[in-house]
Protein backbone atom coordinates (compact mmCIF):
# COMPACT_ATOMS: atom_id res chain seq x y z
CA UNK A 1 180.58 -18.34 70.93
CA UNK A 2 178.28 -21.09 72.14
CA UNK A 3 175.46 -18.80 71.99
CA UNK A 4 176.04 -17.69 68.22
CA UNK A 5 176.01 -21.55 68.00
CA UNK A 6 172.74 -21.71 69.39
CA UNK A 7 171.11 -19.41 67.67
CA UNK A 8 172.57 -20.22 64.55
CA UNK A 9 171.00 -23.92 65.24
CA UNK A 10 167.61 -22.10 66.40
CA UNK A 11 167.42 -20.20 62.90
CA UNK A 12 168.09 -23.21 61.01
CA UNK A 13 165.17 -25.13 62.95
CA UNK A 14 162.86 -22.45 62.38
CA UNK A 15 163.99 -21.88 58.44
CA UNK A 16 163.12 -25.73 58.14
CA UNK A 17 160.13 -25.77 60.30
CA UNK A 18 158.68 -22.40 58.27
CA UNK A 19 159.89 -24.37 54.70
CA UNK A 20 158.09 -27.99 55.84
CA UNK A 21 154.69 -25.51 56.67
CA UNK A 22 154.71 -23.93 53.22
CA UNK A 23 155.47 -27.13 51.52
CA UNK A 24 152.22 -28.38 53.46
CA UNK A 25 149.82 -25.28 52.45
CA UNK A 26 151.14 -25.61 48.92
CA UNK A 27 150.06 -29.27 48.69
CA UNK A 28 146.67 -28.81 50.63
CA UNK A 29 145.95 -25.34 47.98
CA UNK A 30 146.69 -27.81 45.49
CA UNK A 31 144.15 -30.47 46.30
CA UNK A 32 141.45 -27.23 46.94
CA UNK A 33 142.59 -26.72 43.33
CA UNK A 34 142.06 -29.97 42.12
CA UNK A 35 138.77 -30.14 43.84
CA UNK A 36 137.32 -27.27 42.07
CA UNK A 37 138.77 -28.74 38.44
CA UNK A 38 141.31 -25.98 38.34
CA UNK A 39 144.19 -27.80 36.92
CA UNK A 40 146.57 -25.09 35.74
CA UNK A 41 146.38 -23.74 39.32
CA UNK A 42 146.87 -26.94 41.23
CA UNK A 43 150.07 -27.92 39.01
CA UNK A 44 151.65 -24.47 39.78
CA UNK A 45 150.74 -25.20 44.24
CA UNK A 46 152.56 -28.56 43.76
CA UNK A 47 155.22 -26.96 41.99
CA UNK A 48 155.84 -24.34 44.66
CA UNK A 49 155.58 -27.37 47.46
CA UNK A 50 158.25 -28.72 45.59
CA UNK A 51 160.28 -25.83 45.77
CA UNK A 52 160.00 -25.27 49.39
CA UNK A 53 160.64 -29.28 50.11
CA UNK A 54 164.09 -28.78 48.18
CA UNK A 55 165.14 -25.33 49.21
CA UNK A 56 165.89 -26.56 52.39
CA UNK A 57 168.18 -28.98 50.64
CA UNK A 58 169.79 -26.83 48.47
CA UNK A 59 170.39 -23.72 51.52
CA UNK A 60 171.96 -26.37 53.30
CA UNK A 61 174.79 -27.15 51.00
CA UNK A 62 175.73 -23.97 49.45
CA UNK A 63 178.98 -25.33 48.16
CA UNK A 64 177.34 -27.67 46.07
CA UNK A 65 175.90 -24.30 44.06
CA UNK A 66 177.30 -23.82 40.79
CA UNK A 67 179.53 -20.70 40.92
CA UNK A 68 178.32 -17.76 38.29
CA UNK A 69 181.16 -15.83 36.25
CA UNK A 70 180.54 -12.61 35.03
CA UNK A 71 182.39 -10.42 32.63
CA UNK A 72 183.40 -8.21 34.55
């Protein structure tokens, strides 16, 4: 058990580690964006470095998630 522990905790640390690096690339793609006056494209970077510095958040509380009914 203590090893599904572990490795459950080593998954985690890498999920955040690989969501902080994308958050990073996303910001520094922005400012490369910025720097060549493309606006459009540097808005969408910082949006997606955004994302990734909340969907760490957001996997980490998945009770907090609305629940979805269908119809059937």
């Amino acid at each position: 058990m203590s090893n599904m522990m572990r490795d459950s905790q080593i998954m985690a640390q890498t999920k955040d580690e690989n969501l902080c690096y994308m958050s990073d690339m996303a910001l520094e793609l922005a400012q490369m964006a910025d720097d060549s006056g493309l606006a459009t494209l540097a808005y969408l970077f910082r949006m997606a470095a955004l994302e990734a510095s909340t969907a760490n958040s957001v996997l980490a509380e998945p009770d907090d998630l609305p629940r979805q009914m269908t119809s059937h």
